[in-house]
C-alpha atoms as a PDB file:
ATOM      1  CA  UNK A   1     108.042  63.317  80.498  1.00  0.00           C
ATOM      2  CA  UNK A   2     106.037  64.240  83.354  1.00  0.00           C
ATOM      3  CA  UNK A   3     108.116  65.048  86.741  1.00  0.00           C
ATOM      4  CA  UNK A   4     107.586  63.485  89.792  1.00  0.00           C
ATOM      5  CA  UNK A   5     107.028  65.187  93.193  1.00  0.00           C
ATOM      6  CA  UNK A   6     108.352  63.018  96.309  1.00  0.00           C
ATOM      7  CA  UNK A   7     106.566  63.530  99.375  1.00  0.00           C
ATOM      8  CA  UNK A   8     108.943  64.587 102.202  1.00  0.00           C
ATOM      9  CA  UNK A   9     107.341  62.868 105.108  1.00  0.00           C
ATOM     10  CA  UNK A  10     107.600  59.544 103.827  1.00  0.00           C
ATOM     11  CA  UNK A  11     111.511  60.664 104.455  1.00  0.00           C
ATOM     12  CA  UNK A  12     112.695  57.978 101.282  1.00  0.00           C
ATOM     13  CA  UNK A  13     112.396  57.901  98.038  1.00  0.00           C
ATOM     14  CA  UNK A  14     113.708  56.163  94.765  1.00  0.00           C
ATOM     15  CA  UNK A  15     115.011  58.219  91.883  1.00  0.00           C
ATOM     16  CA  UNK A  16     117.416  56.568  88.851  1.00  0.00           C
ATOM     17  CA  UNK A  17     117.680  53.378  90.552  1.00  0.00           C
ATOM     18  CA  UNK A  18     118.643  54.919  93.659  1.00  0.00           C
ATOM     19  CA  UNK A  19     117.214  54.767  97.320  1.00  0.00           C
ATOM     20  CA  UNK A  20     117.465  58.290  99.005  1.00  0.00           C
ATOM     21  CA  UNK A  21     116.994  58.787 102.692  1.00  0.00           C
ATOM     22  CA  UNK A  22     116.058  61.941 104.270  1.00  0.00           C
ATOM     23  CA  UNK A  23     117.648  62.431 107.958  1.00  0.00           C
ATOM     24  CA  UNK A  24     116.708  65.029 110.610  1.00  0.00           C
ATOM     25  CA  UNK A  25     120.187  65.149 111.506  1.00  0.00           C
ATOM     26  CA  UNK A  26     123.668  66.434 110.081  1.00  0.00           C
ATOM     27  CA  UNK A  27     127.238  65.338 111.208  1.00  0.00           C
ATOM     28  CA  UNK A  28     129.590  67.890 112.143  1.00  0.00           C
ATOM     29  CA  UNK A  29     131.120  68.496 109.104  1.00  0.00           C
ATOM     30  CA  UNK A  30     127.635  68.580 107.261  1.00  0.00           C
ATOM     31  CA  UNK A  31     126.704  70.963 109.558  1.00  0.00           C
ATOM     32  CA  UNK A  32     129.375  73.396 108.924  1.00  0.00           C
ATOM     33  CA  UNK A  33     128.244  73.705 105.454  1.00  0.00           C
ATOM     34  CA  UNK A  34     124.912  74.241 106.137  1.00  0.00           C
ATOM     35  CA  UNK A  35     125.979  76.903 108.059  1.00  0.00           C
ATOM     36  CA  UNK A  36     127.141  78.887 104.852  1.00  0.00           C
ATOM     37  CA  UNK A  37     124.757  77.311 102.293  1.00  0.00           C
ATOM     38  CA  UNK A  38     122.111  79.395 105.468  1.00  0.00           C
ATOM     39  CA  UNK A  39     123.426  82.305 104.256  1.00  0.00           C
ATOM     40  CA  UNK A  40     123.853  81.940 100.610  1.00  0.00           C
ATOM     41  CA  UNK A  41     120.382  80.469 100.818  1.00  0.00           C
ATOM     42  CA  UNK A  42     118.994  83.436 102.748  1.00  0.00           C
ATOM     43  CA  UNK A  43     120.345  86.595 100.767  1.00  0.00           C
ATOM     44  CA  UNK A  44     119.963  85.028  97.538  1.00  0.00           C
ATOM     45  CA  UNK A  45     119.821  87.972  95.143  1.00  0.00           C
ATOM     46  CA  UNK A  46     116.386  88.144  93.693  1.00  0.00           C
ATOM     47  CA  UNK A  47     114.957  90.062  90.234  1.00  0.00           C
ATOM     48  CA  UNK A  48     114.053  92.514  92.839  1.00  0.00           C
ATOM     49  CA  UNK A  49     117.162  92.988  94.701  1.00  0.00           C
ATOM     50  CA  UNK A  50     119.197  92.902  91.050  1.00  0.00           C
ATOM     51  CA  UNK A  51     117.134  96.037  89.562  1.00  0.00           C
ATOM     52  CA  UNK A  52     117.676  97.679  93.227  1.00  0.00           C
ATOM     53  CA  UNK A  53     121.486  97.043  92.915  1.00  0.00           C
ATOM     54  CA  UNK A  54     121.316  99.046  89.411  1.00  0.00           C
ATOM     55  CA  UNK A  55     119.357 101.632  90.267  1.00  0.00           C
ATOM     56  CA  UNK A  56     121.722 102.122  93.288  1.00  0.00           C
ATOM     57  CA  UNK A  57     124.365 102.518  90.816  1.00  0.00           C
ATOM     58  CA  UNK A  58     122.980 104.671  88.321  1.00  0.00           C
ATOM     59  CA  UNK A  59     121.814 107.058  91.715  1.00  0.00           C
ATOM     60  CA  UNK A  60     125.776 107.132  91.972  1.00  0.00           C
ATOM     61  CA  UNK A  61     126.833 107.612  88.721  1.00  0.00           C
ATOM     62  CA  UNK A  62     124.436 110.973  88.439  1.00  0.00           C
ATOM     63  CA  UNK A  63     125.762 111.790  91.751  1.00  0.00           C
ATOM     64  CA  UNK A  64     129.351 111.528  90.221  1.00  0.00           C
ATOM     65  CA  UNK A  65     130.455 108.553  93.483  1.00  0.00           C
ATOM     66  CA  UNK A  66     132.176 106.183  90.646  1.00  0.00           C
ATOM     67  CA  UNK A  67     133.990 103.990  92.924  1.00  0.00           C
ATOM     68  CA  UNK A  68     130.864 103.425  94.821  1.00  0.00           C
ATOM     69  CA  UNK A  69     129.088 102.574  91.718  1.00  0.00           C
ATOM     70  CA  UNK A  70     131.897 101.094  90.342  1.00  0.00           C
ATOM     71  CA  UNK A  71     131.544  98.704  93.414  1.00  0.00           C
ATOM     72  CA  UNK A  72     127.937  97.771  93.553  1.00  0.00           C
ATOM     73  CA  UNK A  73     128.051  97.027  89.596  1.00  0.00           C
ATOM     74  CA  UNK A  74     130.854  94.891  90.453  1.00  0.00           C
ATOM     75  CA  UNK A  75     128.925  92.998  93.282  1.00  0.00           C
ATOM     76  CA  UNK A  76     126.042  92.730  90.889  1.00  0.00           C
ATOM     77  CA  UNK A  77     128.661  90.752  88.337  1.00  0.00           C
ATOM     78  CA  UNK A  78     129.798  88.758  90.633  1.00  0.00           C
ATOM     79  CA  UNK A  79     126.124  87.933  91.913  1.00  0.00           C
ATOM     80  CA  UNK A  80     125.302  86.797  88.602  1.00  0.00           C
ATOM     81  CA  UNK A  81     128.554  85.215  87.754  1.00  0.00           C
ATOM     82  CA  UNK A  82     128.544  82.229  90.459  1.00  0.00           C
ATOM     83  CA  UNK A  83     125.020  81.287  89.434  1.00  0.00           C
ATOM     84  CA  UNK A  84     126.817  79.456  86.696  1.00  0.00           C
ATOM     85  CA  UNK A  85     129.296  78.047  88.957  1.00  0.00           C
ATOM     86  CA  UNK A  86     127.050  75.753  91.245  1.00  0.00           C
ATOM     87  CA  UNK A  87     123.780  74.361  91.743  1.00  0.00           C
ATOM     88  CA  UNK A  88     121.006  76.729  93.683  1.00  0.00           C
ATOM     89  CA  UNK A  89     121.909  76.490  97.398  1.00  0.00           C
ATOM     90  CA  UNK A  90     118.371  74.957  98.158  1.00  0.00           C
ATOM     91  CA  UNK A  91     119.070  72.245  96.555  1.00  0.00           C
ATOM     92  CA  UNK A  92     122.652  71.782  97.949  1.00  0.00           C
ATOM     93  CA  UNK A  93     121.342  72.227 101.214  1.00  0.00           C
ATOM     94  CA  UNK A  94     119.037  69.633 100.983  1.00  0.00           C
ATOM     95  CA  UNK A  95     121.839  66.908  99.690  1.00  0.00           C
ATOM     96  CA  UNK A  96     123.554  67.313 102.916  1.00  0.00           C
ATOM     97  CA  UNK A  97     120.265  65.769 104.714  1.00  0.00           C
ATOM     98  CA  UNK A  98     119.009  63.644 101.603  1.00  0.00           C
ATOM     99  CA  UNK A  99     121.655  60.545 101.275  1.00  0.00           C
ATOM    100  CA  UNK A 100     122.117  56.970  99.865  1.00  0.00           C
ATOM    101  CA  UNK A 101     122.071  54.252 101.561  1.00  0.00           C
ATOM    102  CA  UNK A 102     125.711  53.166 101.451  1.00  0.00           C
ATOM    103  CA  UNK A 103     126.325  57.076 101.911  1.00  0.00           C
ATOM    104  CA  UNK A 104     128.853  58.396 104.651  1.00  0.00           C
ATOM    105  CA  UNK A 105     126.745  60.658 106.403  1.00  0.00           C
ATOM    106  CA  UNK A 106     130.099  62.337 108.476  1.00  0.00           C
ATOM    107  CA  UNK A 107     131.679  63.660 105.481  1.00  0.00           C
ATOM    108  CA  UNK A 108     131.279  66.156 102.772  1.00  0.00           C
ATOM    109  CA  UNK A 109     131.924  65.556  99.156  1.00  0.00           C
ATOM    110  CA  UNK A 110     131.056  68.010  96.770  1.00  0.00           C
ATOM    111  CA  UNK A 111     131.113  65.948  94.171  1.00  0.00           C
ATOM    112  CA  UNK A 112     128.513  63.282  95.752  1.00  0.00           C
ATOM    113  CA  UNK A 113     126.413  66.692  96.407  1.00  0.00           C
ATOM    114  CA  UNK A 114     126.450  67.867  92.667  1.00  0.00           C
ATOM    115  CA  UNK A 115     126.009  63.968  91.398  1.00  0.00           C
ATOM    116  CA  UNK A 116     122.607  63.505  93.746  1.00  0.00           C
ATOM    117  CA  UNK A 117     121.500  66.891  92.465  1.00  0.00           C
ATOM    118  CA  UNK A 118     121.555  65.732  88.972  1.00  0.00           C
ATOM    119  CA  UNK A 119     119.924  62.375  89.719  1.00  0.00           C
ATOM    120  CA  UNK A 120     117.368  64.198  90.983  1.00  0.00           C
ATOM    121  CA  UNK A 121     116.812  66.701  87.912  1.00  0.00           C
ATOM    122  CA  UNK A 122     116.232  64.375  86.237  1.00  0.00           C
ATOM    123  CA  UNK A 123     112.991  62.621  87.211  1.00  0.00           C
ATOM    124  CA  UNK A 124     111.692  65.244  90.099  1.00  0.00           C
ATOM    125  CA  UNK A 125     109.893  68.131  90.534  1.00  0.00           C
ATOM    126  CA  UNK A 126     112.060  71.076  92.482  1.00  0.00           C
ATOM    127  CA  UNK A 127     109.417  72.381  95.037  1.00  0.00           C
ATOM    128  CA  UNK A 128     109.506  69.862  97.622  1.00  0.00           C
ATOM    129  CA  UNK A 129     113.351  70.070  97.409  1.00  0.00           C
ATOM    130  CA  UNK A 130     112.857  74.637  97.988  1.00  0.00           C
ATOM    131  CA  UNK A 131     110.015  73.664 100.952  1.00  0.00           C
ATOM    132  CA  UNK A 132     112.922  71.496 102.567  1.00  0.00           C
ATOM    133  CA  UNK A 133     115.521  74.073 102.220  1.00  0.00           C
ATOM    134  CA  UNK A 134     113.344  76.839 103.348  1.00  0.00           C
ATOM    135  CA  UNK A 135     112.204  75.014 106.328  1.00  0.00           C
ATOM    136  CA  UNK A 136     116.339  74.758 107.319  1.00  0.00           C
ATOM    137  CA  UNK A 137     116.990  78.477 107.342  1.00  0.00           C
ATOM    138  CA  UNK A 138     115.634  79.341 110.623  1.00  0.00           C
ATOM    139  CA  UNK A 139     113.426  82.451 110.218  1.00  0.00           C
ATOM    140  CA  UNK A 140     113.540  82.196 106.469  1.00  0.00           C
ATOM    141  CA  UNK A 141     109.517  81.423 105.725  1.00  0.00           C
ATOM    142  CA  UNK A 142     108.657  84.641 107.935  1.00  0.00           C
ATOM    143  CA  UNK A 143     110.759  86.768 106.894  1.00  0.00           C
ATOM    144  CA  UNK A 144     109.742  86.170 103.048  1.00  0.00           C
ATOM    145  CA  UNK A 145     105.795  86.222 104.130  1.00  0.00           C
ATOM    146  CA  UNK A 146     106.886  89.823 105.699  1.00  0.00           C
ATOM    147  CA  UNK A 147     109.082  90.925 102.471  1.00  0.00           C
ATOM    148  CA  UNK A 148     105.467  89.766 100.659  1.00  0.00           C
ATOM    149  CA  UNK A 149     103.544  91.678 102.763  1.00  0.00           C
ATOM    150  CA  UNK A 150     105.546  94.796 102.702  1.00  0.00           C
ATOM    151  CA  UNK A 151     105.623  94.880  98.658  1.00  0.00           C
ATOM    152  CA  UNK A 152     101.643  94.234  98.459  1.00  0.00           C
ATOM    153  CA  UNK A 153     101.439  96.973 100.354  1.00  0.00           C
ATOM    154  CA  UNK A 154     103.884  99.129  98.256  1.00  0.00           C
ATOM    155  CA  UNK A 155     101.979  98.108  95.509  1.00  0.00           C
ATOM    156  CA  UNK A 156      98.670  99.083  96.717  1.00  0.00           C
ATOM    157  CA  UNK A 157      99.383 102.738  98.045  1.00  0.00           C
ATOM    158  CA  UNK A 158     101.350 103.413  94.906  1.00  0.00           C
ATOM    159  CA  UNK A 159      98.578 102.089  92.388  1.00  0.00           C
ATOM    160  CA  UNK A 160      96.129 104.437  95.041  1.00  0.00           C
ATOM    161  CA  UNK A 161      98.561 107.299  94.070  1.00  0.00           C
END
């Protein structure tokens, strides 16, 4: 089966016999989980940041600091752990601003959230869902087109080594 990618500014689409609208604007309540999904969303732990973790403990353990290691390997488990637990917050954020119809747009249901997700994973690609979420996170794009930059450049003076 062959997944289907909605186009954003048409702001609606259908997906298991469902209509889905996509708002510019959150209630209250919405908004106040946006605000954390933000920064769950924006320091999302990444392959890169994972290894870094590691090697930050292992740099303790030779250096004989085993609570400090002892915490960051911790903090790595943990990391890892609630992956399991919920859906990527990308996608979460964008259920808050992607509703039913009949939907009540000033609440917050978890449960609606993780039952539109898997609608959705079912028929649709992901990426317009990610270019949504990273268009929320104020500053987000930038910031990962600098991180980008930065590690090219890593890349190139270390391969020039």
């Amino acid at each position: 089966m062959e997944l289907r990618t909605i186009n954003l500014s048409e702001k609606h689409f259908e997906c298991g016999g469902r209509n889905f609208n996509i708002y510019d604007s959150l209630s209250f309540v919405r908004y106040r989980e946006l605000q954390k999904l933000n920064l769950e969303f924006g320091f999302s732990a990444t392959f890169i940041d994972i290894f870094e973790n590691v090697r930050k403990a292992m740099e303790l353990m030779n250096k004989v600091q085993f609570v400090d290691a002892a915490v960051t390997l911790h903090n790595i488990l943990s990391g890892i752990a609630s992956y399991d637990d919920k859906n990527d917050p990308a996608l979460r954020m964008c259920a808050l601003f992607i509703n039913e119809d009949t939907e009540d747009v000033t609440t917050f249901e978890e449960g609606k959230m993780r039952e539109k997700i898997e609608c959705w994973s079912k028929e649709l690609d992901v990426l317009p869902f990610f270019q949504l979420a990273a268009n929320l996170v104020p500053g987000w794009i930038s910031a990962s087109q600098d991180i980008s930059r930065a590690g090219t450049k890593e890349e190139k003076q270390e391969s020039e080594a």
